[in-house]
Protein backbone atom coordinates (compact mmCIF):
# COMPACT_ATOMS: atom_id res chain seq x y z
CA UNK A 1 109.20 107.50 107.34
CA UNK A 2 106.04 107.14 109.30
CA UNK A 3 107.64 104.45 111.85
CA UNK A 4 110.80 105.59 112.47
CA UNK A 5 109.09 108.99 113.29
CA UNK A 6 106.89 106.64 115.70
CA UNK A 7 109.50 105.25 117.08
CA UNK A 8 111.42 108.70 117.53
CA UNK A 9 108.47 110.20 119.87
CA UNK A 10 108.18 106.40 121.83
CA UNK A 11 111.93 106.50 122.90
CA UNK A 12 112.45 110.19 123.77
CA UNK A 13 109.98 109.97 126.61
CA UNK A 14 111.01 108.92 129.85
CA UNK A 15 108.64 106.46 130.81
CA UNK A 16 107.00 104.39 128.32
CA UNK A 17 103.33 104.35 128.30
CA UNK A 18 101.43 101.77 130.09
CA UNK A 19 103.75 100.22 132.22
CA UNK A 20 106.09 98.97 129.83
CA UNK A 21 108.87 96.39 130.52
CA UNK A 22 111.34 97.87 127.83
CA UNK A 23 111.87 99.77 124.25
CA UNK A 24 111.06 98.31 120.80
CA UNK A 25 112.96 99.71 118.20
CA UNK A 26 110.48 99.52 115.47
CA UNK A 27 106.38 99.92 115.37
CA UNK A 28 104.15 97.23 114.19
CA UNK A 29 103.98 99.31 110.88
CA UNK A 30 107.26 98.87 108.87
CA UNK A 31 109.63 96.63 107.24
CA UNK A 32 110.49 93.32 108.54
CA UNK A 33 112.94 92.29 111.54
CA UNK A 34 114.00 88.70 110.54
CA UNK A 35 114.14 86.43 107.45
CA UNK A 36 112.26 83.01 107.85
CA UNK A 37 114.15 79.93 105.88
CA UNK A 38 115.37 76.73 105.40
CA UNK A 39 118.70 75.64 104.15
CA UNK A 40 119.68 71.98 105.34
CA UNK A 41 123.21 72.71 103.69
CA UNK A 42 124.10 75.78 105.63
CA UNK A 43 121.70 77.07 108.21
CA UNK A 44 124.41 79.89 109.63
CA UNK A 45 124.22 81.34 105.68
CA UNK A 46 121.22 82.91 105.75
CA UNK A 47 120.90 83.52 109.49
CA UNK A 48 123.91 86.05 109.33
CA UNK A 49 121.80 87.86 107.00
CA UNK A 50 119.50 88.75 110.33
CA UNK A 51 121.59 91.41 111.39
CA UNK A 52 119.05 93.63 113.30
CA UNK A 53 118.20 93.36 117.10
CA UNK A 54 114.84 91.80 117.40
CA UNK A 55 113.44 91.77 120.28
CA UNK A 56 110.96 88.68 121.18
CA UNK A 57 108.60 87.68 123.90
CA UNK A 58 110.97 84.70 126.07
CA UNK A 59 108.54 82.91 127.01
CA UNK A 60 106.65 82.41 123.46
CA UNK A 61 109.75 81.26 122.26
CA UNK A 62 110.87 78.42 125.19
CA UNK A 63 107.19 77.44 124.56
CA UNK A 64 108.06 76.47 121.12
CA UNK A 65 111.11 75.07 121.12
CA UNK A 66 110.05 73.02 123.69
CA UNK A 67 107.38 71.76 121.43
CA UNK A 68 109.90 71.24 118.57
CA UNK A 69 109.83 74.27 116.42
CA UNK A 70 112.76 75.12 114.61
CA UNK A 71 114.35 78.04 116.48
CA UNK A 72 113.78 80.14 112.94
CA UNK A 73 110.03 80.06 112.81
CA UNK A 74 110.25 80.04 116.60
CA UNK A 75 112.17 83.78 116.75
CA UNK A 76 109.19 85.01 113.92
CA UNK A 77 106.06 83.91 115.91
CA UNK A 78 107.77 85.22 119.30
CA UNK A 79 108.73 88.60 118.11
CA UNK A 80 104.91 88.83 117.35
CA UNK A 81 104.20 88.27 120.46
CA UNK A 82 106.24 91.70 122.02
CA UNK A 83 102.97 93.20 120.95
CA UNK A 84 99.67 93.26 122.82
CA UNK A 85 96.82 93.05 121.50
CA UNK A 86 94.70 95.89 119.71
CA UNK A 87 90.95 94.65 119.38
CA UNK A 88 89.33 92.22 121.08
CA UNK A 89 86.10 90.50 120.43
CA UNK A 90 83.29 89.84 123.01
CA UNK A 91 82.79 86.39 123.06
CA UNK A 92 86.30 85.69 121.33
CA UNK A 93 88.51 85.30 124.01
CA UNK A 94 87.99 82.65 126.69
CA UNK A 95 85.05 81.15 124.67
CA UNK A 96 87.36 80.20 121.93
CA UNK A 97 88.80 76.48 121.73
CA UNK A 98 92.63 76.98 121.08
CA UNK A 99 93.00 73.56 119.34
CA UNK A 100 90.09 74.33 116.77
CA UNK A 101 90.15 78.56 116.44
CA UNK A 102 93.12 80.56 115.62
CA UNK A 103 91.73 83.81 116.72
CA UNK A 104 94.40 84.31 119.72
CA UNK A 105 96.94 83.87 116.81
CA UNK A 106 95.71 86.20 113.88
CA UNK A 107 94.46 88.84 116.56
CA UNK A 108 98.64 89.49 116.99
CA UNK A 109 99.37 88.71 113.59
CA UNK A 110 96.96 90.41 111.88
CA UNK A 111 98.13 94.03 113.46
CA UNK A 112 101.52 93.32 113.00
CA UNK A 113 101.73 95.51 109.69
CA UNK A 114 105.01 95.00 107.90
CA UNK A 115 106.37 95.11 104.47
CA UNK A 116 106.18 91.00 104.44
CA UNK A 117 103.63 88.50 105.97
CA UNK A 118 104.23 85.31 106.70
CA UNK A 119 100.26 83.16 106.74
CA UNK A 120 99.82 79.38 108.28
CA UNK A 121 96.96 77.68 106.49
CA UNK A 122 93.53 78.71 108.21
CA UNK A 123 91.58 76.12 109.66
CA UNK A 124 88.95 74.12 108.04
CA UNK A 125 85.31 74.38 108.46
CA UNK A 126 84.61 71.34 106.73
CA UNK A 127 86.54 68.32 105.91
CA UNK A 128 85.16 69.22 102.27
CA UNK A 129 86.52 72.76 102.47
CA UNK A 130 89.39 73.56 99.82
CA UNK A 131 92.71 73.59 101.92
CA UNK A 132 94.41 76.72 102.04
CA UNK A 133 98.28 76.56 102.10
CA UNK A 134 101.02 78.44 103.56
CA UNK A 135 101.43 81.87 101.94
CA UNK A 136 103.62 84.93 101.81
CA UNK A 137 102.02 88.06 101.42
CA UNK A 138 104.30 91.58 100.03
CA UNK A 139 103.12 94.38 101.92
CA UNK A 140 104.49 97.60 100.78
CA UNK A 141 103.16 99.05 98.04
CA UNK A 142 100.43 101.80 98.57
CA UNK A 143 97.09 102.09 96.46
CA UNK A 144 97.45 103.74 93.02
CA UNK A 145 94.71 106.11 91.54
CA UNK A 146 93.80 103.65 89.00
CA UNK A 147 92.53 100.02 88.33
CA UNK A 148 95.31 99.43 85.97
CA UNK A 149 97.67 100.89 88.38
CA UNK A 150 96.74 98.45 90.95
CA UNK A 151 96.55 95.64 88.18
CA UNK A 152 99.73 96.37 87.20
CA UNK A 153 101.84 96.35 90.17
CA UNK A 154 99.96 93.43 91.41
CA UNK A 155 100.54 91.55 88.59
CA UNK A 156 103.96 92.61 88.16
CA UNK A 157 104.95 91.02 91.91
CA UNK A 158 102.85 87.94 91.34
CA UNK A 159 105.00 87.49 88.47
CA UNK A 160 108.25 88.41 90.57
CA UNK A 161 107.73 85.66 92.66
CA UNK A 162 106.83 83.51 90.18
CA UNK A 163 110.32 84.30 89.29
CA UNK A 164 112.26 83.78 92.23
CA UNK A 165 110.51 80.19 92.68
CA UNK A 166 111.30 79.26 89.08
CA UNK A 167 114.64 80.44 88.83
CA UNK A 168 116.10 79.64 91.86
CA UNK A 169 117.05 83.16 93.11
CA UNK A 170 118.86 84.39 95.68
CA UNK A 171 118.19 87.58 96.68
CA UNK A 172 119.25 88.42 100.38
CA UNK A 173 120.66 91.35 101.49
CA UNK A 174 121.39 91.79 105.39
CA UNK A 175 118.29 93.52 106.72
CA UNK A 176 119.86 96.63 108.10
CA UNK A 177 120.54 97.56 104.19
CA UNK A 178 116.76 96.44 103.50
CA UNK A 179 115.56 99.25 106.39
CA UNK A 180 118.17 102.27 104.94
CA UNK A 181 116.20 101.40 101.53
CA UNK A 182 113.00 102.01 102.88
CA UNK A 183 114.22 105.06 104.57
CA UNK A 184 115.40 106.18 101.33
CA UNK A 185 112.49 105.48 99.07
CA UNK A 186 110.68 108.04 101.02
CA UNK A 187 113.03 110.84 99.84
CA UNK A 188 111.11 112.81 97.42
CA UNK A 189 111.63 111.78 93.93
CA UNK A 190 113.27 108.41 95.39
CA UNK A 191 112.40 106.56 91.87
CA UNK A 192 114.95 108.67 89.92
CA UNK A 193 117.22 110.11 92.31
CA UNK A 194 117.92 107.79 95.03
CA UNK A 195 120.01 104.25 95.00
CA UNK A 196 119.03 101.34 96.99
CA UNK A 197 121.13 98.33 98.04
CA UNK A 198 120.20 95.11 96.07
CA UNK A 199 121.56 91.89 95.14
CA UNK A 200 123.77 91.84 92.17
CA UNK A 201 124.99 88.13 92.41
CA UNK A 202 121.69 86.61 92.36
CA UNK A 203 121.77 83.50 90.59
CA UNK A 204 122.76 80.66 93.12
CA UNK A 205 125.92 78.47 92.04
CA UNK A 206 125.11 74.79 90.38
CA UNK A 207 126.26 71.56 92.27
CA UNK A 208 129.29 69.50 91.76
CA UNK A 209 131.66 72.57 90.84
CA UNK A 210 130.27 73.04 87.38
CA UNK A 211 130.22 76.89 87.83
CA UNK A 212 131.91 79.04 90.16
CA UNK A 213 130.71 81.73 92.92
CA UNK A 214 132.60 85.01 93.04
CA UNK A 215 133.22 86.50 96.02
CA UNK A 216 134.72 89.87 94.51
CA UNK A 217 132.21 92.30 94.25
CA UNK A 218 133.47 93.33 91.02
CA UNK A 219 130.13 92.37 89.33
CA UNK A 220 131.07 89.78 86.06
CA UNK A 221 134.57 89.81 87.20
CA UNK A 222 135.66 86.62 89.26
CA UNK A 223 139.34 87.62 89.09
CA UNK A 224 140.81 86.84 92.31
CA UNK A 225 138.17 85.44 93.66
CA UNK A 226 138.58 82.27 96.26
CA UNK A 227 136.78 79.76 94.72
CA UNK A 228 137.11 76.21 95.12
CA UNK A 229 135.44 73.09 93.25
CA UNK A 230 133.15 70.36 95.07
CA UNK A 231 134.77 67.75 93.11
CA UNK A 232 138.18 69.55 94.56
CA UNK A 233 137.03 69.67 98.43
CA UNK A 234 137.68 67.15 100.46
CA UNK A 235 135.32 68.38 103.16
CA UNK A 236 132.09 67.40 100.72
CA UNK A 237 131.26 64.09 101.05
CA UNK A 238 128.47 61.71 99.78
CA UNK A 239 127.66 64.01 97.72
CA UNK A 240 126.44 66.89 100.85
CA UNK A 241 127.92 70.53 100.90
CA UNK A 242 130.62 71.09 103.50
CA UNK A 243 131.11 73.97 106.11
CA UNK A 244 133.75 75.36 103.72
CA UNK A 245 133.28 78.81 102.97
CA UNK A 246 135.16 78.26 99.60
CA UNK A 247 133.95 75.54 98.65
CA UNK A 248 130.94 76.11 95.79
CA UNK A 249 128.46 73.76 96.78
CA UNK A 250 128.09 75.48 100.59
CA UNK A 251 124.65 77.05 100.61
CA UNK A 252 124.52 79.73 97.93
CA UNK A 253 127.92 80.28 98.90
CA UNK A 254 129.74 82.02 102.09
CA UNK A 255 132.01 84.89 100.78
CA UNK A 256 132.20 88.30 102.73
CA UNK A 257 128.58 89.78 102.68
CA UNK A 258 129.05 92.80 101.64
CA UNK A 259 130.53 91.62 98.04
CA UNK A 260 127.34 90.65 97.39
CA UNK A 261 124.95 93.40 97.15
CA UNK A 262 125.74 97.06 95.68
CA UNK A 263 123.56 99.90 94.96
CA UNK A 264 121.22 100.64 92.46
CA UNK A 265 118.93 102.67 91.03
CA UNK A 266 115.11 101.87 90.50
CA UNK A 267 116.32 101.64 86.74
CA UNK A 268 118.91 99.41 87.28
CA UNK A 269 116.70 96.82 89.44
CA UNK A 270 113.91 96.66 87.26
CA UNK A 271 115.65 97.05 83.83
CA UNK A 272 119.49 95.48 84.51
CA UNK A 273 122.82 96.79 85.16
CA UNK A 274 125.95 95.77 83.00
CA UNK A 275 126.42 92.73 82.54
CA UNK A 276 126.13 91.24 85.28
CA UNK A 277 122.98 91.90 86.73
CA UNK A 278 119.46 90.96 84.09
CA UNK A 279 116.96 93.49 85.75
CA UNK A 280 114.03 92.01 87.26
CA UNK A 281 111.70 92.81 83.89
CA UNK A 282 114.07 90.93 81.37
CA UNK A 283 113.49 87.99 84.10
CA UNK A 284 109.76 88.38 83.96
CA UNK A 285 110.05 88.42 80.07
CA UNK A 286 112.21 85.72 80.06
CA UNK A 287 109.24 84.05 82.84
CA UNK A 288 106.57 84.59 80.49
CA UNK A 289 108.03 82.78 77.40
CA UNK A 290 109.30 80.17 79.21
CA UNK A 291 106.08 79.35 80.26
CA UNK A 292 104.82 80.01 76.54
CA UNK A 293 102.19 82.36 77.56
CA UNK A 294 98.97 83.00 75.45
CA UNK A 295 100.09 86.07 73.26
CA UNK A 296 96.54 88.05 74.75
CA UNK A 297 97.68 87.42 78.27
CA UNK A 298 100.86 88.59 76.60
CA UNK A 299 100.00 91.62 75.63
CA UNK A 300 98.36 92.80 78.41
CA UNK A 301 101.45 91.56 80.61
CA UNK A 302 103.11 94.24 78.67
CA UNK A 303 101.07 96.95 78.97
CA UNK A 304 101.57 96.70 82.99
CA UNK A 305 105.42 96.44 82.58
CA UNK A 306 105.41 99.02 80.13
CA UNK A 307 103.82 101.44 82.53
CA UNK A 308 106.34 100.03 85.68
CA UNK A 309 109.35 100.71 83.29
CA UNK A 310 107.86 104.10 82.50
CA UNK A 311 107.90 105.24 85.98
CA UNK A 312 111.62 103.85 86.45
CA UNK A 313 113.44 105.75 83.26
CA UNK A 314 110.97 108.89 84.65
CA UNK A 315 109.03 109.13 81.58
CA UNK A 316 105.96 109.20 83.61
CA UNK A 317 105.21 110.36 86.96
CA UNK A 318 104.25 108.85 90.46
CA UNK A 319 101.27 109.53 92.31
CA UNK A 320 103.49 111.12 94.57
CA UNK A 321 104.81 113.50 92.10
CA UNK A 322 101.78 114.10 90.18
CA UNK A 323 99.68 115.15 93.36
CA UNK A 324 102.34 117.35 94.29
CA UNK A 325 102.47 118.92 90.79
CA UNK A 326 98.63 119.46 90.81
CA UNK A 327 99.16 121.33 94.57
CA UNK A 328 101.62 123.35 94.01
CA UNK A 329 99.78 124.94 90.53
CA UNK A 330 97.14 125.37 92.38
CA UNK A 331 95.74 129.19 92.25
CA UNK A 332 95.51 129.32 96.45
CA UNK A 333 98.79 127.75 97.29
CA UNK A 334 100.59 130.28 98.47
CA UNK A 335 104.33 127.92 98.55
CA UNK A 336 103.80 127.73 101.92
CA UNK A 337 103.01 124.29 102.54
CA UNK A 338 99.82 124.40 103.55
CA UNK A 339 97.49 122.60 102.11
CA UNK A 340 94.47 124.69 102.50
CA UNK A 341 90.87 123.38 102.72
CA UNK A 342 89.68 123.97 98.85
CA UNK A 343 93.39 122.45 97.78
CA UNK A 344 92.02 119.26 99.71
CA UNK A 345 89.13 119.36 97.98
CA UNK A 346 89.85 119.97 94.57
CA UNK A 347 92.64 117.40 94.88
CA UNK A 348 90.97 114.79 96.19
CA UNK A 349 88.04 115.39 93.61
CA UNK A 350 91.19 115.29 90.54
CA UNK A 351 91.44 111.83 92.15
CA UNK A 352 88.43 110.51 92.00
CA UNK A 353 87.88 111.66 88.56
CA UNK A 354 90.91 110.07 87.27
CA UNK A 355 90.12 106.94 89.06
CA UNK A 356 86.46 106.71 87.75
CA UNK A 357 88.05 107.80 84.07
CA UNK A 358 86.47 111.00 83.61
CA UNK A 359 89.66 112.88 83.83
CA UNK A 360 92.49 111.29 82.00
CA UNK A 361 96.23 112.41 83.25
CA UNK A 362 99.13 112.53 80.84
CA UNK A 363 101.41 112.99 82.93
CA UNK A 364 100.84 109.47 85.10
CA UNK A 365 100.32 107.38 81.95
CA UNK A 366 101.81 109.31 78.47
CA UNK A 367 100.07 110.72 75.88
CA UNK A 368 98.74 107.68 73.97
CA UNK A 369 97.13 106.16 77.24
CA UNK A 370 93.45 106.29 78.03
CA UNK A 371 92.04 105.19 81.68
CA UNK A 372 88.81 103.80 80.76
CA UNK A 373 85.60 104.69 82.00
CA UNK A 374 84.34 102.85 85.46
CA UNK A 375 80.86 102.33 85.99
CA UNK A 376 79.35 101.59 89.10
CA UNK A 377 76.55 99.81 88.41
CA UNK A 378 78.71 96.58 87.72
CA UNK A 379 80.77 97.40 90.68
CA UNK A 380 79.25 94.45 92.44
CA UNK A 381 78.77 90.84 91.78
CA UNK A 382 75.11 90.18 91.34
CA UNK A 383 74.17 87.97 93.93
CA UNK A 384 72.28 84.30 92.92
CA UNK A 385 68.67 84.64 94.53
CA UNK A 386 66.70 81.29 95.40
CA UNK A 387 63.62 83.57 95.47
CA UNK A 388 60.32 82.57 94.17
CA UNK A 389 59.15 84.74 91.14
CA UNK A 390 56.31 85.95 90.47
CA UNK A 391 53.82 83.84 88.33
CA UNK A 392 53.16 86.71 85.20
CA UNK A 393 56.52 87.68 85.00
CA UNK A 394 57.80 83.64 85.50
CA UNK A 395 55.55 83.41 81.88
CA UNK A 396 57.00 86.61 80.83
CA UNK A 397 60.56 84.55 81.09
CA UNK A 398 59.27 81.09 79.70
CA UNK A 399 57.85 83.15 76.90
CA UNK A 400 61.32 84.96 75.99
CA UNK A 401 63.21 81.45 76.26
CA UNK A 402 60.81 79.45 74.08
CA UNK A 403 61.12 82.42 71.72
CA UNK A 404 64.99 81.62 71.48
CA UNK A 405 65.03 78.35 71.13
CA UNK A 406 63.18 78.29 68.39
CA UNK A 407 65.98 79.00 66.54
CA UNK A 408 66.95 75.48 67.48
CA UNK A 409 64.05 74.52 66.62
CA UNK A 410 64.35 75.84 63.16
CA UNK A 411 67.86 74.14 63.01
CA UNK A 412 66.23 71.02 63.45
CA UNK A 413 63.84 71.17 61.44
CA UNK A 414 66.11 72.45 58.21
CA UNK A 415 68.26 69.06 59.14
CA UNK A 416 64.71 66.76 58.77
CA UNK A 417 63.07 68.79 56.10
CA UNK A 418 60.13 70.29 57.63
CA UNK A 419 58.62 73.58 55.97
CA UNK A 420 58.04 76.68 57.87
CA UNK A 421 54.67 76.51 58.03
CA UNK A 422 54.79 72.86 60.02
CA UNK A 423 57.09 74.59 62.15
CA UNK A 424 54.92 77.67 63.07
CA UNK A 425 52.25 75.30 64.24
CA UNK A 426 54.39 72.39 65.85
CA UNK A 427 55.21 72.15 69.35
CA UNK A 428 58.62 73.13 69.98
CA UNK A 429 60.27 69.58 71.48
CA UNK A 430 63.50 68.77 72.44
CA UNK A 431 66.15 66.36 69.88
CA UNK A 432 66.09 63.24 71.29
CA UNK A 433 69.91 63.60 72.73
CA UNK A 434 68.48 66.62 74.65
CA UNK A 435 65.60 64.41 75.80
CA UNK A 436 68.08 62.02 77.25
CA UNK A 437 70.43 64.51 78.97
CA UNK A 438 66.92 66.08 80.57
């Protein structure tokens, strides 16, 4: 992977570069060191879940606890801080106003580059200005060939998240497992051969003991398990979870970590495993006609899923494997792995061309699937001009619009009973509701 290979070269030197007061174990390019959260009833549940040594800036974070930020958000902004900063503005740094600008801020968090990204509401311009509200951005997936690609993996984690809000679900791992699954997505052919730890308990239990949690690990099995019922715990009171980590109204539960995540395949994730486990694209389905989506919408929905479940059973390729498909049958490559000048070229031009349609590629979308043609000439939106216009072709304009509304016209005058004739020499004027609303 590109960072750990960064980091590789950074810690094998001797002295670090500029001065530096110490190591950091990852680059700002990579996945992330620490989960933000909130969880009144447990706060030690998820927090043991941050199981990698993140380093952050001291003083950043006194600073904000002593201005009452949680210690949570406090260890996020500070490990942003380890970094210094990469561009700076003239005129942006001692001219800006700190209580109205958040320049200082988004000049550190905007070149921290990681698979997640955690955004405070900008400021306002205007006390008129829409407000813009706290947001989490997913970072990790690359830029397909195609617009329906990029539609369709963009809708497809829209409606993942859409998901996770909706149905309450709980999907942490510890992040150590979330950084050996990046690792091992970049194996080649990582989609069909490789398994990646995920979640497979991910529905969190109900209150008041009405269903259990498992802490087996045996998937749908809860034999054995330690399980105890609120109504049963005399620790709960007032109806508030307790610190019990048997009891099933603690925060999502407290059993042994690792009973709670297994691996998976790409196939499994999306699709489902067992019994146990509903695949995130049943969810998504399930989403959709909850929310009794418009059967267009619908469709279209499909189309994108059908192409992400198409890539996880293997049926059709990745970028990644189709480019290096198309290199290695090329007539110069010599299986050498060197990708000559004229491979370059011709590859990069097979991109372009099945990007702008003219080239369509079986092998990324099946046989019955057609990217369509892209124009640029309506690449842009056109732009609303207050300019004036010119006086003949301002009549040229009137001219054309009079001519279509005398179809109105003609309307009207079918409804009062006046011949065409009378209408041919008659003043086109406005119905009297269309007076009013001038």
């Amino acid at each position: 992977p590109r960072w750990r290979e960064a980091d590789d070269e950074r810690l094998g030197r001797a002295e670090m570069a500029g001065g530096g007061r110490r190591r950091l174990r990852k680059s700002r390019y990579g996945s992330v060191s620490g989960y933000i959260y909130h969880c009144s009833a447990n706060p030690g549940y998820v927090d043991r879940y941050n199981d990698l040594d993140r380093a952050i800036d001291e003083w950043s974070f006194d600073t904000l606890i002593d201005h009452d930020v949680d210690p949570v958000l406090a260890a996020h902004i500070s490990h942003l801080f380890v970094r210094d900063p990469l561009v700076i503005f003239e005129g942006r740094i001692e001219e800006l106003d700190d209580e109205q600008d958040t320049d200082h801020f988004e000049n550190l968090q905007s070149t921290n580059w990681q698979t997640v990204r955690w955004k405070p509401p900008p400021p306002r311009t205007d006390p008129n200005a829409p407000h813009i509200g706290w947001r989490t951005e997913f970072r990790p997936m690359e830029v397909q060939l195609t617009d329906f690609e990029n539609a369709a993996f963009a809708v497809f984690i829209v409606l993942v998240t859409r998901v996770i809000l909706a149905f309450d679900l709980n999907l942490y791992i510890p992040l150590s497992k979330v950084d050996e699954n990046m690792e091992r997505a970049h194996r080649r052919d990582a989609v069909l051969n490789e398994k990646f730890f995920f979640r497979k308990d991910i529905a969190p239990p109900q209150e008041g003991g009405s269903t259990t949690h498992s802490t087996t690990g045996s998937g749908g099995d809860s034999a054995g398990a330690k399980e105890k019922s609120a109504e049963d715990c005399d620790g709960c009171t007032d109806g508030q979870p307790c610190e019990d980590p048997d009891c099933t109204r603690s925060c999502y539960g407290r059993g042994d970590m690792n009973d709670e995540y297994e691996e998976m395949t790409v196939q499994e994730i999306l699709l489902g495993k067992s019994d146990y486990f509903p695949g995130l694209i049943p969810l998504v389905d399930g989403y959709l006609e909850h929310i009794r989506c418009a059967p267009e919408v619908r469709s279209k929905v499909g189309e994108y899923l059908d192409l992400i479940e198409s890539r996880a059973r293997g049926t059709t390729q990745t970028a990644a494997a189709w480019i290096r498909d198309l290199v290695t049958a090329h007539p110069d490559y010599e299986q050498d792995s060197v990708v000559s000048a004229p491979i370059a070229y011709d590859l990069v031009e097979a991109c372009r061309q099945v990007g702008d349609g003219s080239r369509q590629a079986p092998g990324l979308f099946g046989d019955g699937f057609k990217v369509q043609p892209v124009s640029a000439g309506d690449a842009y939106d056109v732009p609303l001009d207050s300019t004036k216009i010119d006086s003949g072709l301002r009549e040229e304009i009137l001219e054309s619009y009079f001519s279509r509304m005398s179809f109105r016209a003609m309307e009207q005058a079918a409804r009062q009973g006046v011949d065409d004739d009378e209408l041919a020499t008659s003043p086109i004027l406005p119905s009297e509701d269309e007076a009013l609303a001038q």
